[in-house]
C-alpha atoms as a PDB file:
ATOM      1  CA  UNK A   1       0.000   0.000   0.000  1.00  0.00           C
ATOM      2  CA  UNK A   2       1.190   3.179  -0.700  1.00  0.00           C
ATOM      3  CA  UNK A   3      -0.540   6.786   1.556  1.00  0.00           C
ATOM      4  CA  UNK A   4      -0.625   9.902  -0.125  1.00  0.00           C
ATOM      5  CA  UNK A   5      -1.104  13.234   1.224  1.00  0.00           C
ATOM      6  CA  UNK A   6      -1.659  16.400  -0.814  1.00  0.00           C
ATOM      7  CA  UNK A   7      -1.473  19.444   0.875  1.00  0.00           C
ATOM      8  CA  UNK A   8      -3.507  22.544  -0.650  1.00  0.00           C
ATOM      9  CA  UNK A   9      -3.523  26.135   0.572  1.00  0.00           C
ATOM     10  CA  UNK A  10      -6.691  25.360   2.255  1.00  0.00           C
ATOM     11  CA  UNK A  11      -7.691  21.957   2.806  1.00  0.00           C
ATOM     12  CA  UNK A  12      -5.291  18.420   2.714  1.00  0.00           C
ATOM     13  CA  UNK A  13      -6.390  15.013   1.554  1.00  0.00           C
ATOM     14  CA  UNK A  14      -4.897  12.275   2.597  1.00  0.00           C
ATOM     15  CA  UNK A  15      -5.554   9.215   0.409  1.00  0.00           C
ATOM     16  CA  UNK A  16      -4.020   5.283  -0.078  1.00  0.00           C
ATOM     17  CA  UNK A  17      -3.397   3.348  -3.512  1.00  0.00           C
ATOM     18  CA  UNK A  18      -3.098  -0.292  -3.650  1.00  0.00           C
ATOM     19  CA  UNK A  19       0.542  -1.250  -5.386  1.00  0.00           C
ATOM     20  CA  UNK A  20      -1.716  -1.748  -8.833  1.00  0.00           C
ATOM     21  CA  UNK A  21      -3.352   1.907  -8.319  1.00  0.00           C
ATOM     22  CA  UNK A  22      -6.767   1.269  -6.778  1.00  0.00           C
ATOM     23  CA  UNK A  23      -7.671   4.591  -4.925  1.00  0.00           C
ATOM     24  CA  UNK A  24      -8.521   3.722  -0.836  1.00  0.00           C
ATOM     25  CA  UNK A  25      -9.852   5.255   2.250  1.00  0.00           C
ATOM     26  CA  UNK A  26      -9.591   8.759   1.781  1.00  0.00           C
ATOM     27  CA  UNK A  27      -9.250  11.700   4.477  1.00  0.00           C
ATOM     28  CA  UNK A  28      -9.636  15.054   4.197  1.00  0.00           C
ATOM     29  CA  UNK A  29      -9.185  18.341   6.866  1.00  0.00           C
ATOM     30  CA  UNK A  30      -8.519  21.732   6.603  1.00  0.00           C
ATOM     31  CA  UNK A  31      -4.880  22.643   6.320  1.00  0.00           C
ATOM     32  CA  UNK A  32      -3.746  24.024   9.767  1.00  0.00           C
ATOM     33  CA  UNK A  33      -1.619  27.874   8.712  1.00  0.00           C
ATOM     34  CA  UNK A  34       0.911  26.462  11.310  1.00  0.00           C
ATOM     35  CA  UNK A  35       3.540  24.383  10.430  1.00  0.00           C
ATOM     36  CA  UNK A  36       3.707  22.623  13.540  1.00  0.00           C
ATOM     37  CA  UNK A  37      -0.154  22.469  13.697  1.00  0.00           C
ATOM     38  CA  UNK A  38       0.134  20.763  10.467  1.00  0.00           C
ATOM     39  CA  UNK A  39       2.563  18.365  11.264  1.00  0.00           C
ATOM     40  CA  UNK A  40       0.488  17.100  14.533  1.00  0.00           C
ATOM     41  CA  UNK A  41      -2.443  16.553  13.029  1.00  0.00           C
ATOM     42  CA  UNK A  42      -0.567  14.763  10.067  1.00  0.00           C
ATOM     43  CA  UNK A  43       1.319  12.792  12.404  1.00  0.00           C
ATOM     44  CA  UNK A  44      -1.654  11.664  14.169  1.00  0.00           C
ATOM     45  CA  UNK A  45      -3.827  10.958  11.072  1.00  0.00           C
ATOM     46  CA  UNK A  46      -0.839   8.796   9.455  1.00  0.00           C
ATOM     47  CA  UNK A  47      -0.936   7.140  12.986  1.00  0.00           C
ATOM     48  CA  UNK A  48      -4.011   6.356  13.190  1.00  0.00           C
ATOM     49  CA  UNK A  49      -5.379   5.133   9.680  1.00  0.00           C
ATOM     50  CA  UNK A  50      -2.233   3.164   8.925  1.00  0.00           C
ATOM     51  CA  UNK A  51      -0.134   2.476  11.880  1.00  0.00           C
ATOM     52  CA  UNK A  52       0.617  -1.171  12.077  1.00  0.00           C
ATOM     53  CA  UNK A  53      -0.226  -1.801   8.498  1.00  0.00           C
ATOM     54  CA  UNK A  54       2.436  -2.360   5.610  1.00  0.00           C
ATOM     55  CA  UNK A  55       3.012   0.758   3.732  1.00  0.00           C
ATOM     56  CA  UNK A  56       5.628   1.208   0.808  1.00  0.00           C
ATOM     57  CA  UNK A  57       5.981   5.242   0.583  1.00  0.00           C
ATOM     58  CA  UNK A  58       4.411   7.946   2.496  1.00  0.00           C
ATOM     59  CA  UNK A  59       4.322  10.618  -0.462  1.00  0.00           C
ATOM     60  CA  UNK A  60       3.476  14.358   0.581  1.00  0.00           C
ATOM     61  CA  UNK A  61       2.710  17.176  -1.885  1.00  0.00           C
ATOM     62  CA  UNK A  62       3.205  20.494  -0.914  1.00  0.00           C
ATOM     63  CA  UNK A  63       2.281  23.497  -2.770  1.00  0.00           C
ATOM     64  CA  UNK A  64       5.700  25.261  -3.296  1.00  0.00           C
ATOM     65  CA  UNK A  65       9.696  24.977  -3.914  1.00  0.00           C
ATOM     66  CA  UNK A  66      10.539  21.689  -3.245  1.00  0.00           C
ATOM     67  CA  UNK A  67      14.558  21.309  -2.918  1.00  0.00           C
ATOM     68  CA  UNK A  68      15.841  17.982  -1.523  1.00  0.00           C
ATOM     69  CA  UNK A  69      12.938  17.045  -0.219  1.00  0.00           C
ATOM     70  CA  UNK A  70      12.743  20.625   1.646  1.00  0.00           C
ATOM     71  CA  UNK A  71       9.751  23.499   0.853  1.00  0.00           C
ATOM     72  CA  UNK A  72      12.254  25.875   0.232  1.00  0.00           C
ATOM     73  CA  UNK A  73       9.124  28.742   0.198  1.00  0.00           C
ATOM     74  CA  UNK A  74       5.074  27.798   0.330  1.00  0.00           C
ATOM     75  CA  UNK A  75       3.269  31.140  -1.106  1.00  0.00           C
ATOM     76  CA  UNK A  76       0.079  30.665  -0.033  1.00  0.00           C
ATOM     77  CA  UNK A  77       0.360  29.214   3.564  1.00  0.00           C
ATOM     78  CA  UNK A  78       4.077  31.211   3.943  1.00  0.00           C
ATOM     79  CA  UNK A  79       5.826  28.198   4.832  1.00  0.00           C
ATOM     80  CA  UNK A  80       9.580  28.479   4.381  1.00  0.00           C
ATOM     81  CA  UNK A  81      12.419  26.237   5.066  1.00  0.00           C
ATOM     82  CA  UNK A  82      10.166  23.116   5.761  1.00  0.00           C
ATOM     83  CA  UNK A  83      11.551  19.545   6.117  1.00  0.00           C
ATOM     84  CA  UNK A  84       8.477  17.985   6.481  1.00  0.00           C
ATOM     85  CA  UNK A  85       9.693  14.266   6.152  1.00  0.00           C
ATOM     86  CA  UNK A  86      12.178  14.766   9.033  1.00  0.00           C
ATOM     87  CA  UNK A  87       9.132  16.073  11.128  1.00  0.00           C
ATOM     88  CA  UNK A  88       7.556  12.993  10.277  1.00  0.00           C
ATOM     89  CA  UNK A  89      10.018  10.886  10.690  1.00  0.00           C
ATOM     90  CA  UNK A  90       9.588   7.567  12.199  1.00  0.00           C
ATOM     91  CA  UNK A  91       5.475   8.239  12.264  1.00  0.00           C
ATOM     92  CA  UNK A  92       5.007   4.668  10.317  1.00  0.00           C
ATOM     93  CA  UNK A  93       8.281   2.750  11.521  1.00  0.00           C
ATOM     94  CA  UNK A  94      10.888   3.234   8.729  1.00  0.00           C
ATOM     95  CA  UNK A  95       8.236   4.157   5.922  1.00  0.00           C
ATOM     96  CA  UNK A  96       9.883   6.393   3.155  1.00  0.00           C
ATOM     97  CA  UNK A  97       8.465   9.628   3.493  1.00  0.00           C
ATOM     98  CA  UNK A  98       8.986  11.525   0.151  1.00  0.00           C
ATOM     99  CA  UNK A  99       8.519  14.929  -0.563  1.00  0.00           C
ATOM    100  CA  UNK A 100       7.377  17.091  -4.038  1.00  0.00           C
ATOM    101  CA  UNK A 101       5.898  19.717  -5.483  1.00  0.00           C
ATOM    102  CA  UNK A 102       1.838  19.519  -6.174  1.00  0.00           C
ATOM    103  CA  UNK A 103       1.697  20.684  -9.306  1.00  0.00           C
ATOM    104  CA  UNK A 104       4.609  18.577 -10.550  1.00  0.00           C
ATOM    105  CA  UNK A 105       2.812  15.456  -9.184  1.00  0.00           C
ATOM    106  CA  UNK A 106      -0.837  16.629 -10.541  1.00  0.00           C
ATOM    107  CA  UNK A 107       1.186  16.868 -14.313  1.00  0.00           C
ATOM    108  CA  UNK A 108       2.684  13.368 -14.094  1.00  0.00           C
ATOM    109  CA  UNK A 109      -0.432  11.961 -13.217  1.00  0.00           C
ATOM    110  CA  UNK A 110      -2.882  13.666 -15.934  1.00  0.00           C
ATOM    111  CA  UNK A 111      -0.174  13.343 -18.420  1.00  0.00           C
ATOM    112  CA  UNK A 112       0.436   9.534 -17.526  1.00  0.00           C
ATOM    113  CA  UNK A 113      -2.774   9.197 -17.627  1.00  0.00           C
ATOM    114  CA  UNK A 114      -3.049  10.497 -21.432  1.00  0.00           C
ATOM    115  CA  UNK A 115      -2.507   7.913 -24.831  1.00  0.00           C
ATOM    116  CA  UNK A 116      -0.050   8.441 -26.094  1.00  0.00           C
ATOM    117  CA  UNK A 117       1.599  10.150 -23.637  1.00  0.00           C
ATOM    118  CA  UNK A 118       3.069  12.942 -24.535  1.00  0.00           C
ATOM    119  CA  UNK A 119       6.745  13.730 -25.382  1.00  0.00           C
ATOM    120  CA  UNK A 120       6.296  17.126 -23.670  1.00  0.00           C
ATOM    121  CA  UNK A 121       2.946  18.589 -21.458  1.00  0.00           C
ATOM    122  CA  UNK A 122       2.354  21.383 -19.120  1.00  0.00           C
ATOM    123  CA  UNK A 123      -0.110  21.087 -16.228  1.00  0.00           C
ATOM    124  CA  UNK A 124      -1.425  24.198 -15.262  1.00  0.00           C
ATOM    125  CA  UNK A 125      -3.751  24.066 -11.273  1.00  0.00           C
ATOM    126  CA  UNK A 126      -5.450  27.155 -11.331  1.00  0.00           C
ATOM    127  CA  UNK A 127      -7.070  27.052  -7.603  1.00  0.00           C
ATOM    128  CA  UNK A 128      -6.344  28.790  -4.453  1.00  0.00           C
ATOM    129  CA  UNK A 129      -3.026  29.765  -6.453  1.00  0.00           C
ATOM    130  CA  UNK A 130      -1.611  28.420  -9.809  1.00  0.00           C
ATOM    131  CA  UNK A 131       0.946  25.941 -10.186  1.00  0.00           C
ATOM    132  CA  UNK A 132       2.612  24.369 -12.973  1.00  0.00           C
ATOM    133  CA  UNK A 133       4.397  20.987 -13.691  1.00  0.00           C
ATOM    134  CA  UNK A 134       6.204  20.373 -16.822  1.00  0.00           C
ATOM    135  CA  UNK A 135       6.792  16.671 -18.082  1.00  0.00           C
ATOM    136  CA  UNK A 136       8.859  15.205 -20.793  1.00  0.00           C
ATOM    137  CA  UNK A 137       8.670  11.610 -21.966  1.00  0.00           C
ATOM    138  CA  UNK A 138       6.133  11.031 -19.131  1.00  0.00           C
ATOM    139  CA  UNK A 139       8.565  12.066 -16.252  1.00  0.00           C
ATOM    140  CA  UNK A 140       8.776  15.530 -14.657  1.00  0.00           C
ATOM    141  CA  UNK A 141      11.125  17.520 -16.004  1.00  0.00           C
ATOM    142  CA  UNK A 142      14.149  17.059 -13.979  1.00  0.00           C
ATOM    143  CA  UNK A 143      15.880  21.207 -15.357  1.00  0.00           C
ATOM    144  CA  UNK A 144      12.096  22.518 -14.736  1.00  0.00           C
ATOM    145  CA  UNK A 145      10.984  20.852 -11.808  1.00  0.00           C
ATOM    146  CA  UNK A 146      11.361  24.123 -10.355  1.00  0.00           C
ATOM    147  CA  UNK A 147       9.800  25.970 -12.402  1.00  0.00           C
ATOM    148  CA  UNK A 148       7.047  28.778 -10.603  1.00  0.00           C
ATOM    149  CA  UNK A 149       4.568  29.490 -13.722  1.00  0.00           C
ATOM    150  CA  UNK A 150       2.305  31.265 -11.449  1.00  0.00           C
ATOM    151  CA  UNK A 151       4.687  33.503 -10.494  1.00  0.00           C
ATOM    152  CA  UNK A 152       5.448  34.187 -13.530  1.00  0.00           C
ATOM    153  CA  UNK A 153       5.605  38.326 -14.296  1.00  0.00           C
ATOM    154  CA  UNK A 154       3.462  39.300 -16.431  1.00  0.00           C
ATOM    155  CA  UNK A 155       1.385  42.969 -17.705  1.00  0.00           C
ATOM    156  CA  UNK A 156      -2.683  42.841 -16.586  1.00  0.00           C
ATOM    157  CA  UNK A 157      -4.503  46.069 -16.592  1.00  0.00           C
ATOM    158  CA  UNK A 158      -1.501  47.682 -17.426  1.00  0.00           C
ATOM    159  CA  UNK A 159       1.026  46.933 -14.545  1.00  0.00           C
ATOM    160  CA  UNK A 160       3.562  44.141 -14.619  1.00  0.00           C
ATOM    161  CA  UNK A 161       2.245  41.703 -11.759  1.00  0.00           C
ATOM    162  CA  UNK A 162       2.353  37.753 -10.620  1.00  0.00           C
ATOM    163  CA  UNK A 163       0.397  35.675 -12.872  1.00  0.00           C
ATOM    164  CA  UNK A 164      -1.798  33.973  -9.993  1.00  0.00           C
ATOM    165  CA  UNK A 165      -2.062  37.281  -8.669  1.00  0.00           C
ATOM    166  CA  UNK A 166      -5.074  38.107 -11.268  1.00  0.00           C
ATOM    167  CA  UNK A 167      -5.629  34.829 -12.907  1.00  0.00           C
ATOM    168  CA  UNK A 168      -6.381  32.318  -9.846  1.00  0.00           C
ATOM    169  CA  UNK A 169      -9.421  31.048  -8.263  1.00  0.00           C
ATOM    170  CA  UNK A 170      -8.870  33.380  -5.547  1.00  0.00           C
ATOM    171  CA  UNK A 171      -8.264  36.293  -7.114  1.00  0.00           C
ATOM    172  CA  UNK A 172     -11.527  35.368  -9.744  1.00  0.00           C
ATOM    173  CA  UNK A 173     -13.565  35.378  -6.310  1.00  0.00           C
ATOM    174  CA  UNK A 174     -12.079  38.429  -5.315  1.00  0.00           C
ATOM    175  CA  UNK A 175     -12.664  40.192  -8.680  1.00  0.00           C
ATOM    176  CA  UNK A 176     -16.292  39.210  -9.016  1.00  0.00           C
ATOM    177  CA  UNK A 177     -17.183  38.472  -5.433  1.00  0.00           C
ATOM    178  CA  UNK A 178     -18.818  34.937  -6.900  1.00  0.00           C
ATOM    179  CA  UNK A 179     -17.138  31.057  -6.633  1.00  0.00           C
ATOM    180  CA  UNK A 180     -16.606  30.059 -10.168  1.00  0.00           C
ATOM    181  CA  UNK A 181     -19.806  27.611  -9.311  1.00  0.00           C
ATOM    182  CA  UNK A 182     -22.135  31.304  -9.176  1.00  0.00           C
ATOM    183  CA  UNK A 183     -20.791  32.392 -12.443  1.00  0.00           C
ATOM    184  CA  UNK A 184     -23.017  31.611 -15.433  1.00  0.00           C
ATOM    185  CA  UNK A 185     -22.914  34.021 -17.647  1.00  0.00           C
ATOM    186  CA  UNK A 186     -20.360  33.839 -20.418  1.00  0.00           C
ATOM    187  CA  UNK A 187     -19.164  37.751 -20.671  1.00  0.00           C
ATOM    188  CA  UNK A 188     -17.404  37.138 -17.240  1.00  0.00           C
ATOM    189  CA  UNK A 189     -16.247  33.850 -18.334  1.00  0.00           C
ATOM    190  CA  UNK A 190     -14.628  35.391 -21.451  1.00  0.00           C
ATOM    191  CA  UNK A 191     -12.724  37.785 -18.844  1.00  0.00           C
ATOM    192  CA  UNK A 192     -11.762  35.103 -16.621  1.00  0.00           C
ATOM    193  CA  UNK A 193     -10.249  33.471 -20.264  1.00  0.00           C
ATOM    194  CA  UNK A 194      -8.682  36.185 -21.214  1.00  0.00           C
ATOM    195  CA  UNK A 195      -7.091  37.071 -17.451  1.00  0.00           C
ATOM    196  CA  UNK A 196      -5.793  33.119 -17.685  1.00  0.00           C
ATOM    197  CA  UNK A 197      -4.517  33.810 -21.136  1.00  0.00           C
ATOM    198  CA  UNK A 198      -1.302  36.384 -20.120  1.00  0.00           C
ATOM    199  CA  UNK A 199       0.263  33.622 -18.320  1.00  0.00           C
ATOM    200  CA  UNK A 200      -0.101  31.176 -21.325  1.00  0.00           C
ATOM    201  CA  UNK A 201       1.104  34.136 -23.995  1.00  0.00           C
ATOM    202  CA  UNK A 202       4.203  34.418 -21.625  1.00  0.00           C
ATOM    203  CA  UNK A 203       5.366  30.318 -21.177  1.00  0.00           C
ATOM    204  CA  UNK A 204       4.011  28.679 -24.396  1.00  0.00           C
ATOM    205  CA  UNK A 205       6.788  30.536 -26.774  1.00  0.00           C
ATOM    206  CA  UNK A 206       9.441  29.109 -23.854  1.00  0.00           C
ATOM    207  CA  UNK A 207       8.503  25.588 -23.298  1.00  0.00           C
ATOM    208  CA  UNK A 208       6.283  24.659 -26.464  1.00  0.00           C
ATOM    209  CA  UNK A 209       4.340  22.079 -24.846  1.00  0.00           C
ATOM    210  CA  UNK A 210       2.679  19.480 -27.063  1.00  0.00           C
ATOM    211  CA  UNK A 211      -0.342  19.625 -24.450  1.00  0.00           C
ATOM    212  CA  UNK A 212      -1.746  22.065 -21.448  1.00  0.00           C
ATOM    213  CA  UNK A 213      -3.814  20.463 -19.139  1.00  0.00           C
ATOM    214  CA  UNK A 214      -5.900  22.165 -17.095  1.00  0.00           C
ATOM    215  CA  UNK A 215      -6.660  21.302 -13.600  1.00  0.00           C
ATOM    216  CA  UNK A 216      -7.514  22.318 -10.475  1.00  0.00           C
ATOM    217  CA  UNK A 217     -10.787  23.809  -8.945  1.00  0.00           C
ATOM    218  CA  UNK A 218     -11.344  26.252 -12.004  1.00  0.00           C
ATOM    219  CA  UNK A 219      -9.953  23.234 -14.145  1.00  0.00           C
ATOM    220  CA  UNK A 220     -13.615  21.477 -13.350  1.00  0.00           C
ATOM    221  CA  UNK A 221     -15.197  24.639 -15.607  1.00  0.00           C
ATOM    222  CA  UNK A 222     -13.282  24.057 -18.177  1.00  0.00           C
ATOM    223  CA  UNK A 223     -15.877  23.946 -21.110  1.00  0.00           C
ATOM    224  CA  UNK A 224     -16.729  27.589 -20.008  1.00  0.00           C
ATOM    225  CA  UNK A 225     -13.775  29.404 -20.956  1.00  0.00           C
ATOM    226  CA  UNK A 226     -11.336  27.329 -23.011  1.00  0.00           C
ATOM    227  CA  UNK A 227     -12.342  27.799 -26.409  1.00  0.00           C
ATOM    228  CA  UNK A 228     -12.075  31.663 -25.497  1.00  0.00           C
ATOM    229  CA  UNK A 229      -8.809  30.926 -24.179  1.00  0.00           C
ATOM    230  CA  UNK A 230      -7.505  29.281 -27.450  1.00  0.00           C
ATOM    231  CA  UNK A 231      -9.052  31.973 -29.687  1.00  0.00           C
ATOM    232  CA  UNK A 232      -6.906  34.202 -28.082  1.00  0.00           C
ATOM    233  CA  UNK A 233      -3.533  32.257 -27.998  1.00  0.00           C
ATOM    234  CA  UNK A 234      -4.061  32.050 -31.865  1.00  0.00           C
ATOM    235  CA  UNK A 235      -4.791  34.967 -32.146  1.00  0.00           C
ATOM    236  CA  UNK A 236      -1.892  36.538 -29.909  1.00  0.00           C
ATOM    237  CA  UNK A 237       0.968  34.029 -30.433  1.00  0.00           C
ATOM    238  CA  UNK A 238       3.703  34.495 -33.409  1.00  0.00           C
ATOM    239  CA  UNK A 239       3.050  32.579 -36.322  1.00  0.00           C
ATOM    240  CA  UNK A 240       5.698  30.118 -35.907  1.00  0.00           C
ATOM    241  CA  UNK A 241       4.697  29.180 -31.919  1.00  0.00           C
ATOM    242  CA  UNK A 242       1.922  26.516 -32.461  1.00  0.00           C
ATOM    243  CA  UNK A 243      -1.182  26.914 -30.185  1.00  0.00           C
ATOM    244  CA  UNK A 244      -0.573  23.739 -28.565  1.00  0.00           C
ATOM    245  CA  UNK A 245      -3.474  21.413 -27.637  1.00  0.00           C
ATOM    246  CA  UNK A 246      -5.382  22.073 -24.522  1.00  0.00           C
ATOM    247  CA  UNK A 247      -6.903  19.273 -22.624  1.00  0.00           C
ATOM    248  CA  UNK A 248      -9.556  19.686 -18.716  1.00  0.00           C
ATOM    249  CA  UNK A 249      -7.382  17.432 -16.288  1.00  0.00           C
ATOM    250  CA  UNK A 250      -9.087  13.586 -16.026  1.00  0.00           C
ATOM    251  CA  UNK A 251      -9.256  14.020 -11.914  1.00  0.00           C
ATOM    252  CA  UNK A 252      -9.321  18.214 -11.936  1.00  0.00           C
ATOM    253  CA  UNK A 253      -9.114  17.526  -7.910  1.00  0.00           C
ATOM    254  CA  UNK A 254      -7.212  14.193  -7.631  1.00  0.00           C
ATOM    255  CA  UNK A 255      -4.721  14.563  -9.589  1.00  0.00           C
ATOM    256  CA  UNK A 256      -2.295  15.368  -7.012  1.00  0.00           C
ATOM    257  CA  UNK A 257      -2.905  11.892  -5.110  1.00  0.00           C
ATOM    258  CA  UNK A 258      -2.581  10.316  -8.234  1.00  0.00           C
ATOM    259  CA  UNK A 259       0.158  12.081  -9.267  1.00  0.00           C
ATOM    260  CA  UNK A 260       1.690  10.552  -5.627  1.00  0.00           C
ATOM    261  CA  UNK A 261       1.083   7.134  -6.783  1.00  0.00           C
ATOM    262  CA  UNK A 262       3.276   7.306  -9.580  1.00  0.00           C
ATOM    263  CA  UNK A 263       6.044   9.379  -8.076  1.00  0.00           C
ATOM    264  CA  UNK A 264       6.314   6.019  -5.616  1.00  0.00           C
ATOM    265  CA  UNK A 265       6.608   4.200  -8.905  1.00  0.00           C
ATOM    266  CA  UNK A 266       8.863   5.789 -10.332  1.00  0.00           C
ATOM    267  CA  UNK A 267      11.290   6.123  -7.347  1.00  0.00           C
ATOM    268  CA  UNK A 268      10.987   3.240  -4.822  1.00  0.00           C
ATOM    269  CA  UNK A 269      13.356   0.249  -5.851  1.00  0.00           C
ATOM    270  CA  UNK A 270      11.190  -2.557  -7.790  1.00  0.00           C
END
């Protein structure tokens, strides 16, 4: 059995896979602001649901820089300098506890997930933030697994600002004072597709991704504002930058657990 845990700027799931990728018990609480607060109730919840039970990997996503297994910086819950596997340590015997970005595992998973796969994709979560993970040949990219797409600079409304800083879910409810489940009417939508659109105008010339998936919470309304959202990008981008294909993420809020499963797979010994 392998236990996943992806933590989100607001609430964490905690979820198990069989070894042949059968989705378990699943467990979900707010995430505490506190690191320490987090790591209690993590600690007991791992103790609880699995202690005494055979478990391959404990695999945590966190939603920021992950260096050596260390959140270097967490944006939205202003984490820094967080070795969250050595906090755990010991918490299921000698479990592996491995540590990675969200967004990186939520693009392995959706672009495992895809047939083909892809030779190149880029997952874009657009929730409480917006994170990207960039995959090549079905593994994430090893030179951009640090990439920061939604922190990527970029001119809206005409100052130069953070690309989530406009463009997420948060800032959407912000905006328009309405979750993206109150919006209906397709004027605001075609804002919202244009706001996501900067970010895209600024990476897709970079990276050329054969695919963008779109995920996260304001991945499940995708229908509403993607074909706005390619109009523009063939519209705006140069000639010779293909619009790449864009693609609503298979689990828009599971991918991250998922995405846990086959980071196990790909880096516990077989």
């Amino acid at each position: 059995m392998l236990v996943t845990v992806d933590t989100g700027g607001t609430k964490t799931l905690v979820a198990s896979f069989s070894e042949d990728g059968v989705i378990g018990d699943q467990i979900k609480f707010p995430t505490p602001p506190n690191q320490h607060d987090y790591v209690e109730l993590l600690r007991e919840t791992l103790h609880k649901q699995y202690g005494g039970r055979r478990v391959e990997a404990v695999v945590i996503a966190l939603p920021g820089i992950i260096k050596d297994g260390i959140a270097v910086w967490c944006n939205n819950l202003k984490w820094s300098n967080f070795d969250v596997a050595k906090a755990l340590e010991g918490v299921l015997g000698s479990t592996p506890i491995l540590v990675e970005n969200d967004a990186n595992l939520a693009g392995l998973a959706e672009t495992r997930m895809l047939k083909p796969i892809p030779v190149s994709s880029l997952y874009v979560t657009i929730s409480t933030g917006i994170g990207t993970g960039i995959t090549t040949n079905g593994k994430i990219d090893p030179g951009l697994r640090l990439s920061e797409g939604g922190r990527s600079l970029v001119e809206f409304d005409g100052v130069v600002r953070e690309w989530e800083s406009f463009a997420s879910g948060q800032s959407i409810h912000i905006t328009y004072g309405r979750y993206a489940s109150e919006i209906h009417d397709k004027r605001t939508w075609n804002q919202i597709a244009d706001r996501i659109s900067r970010g895209f105008l600024a990476i897709v010339p970079i990276l050329q991704p054969d695919v963008v998936i779109i995920g996260g919470s304001i991945g499940t309304y995708f229908d509403q504002y993607a074909p706005q959202l390619e109009a523009v990008l063939r519209e705006k981008l140069p000639p010779h930058i293909p619009c790449p294909e864009f693609k609503q993420a298979q689990h828009p809020e599971q991918a991250v657990i998922y995405g846990c499963y086959y980071y196990a797979l790909d880096n516990l010994p077989r």
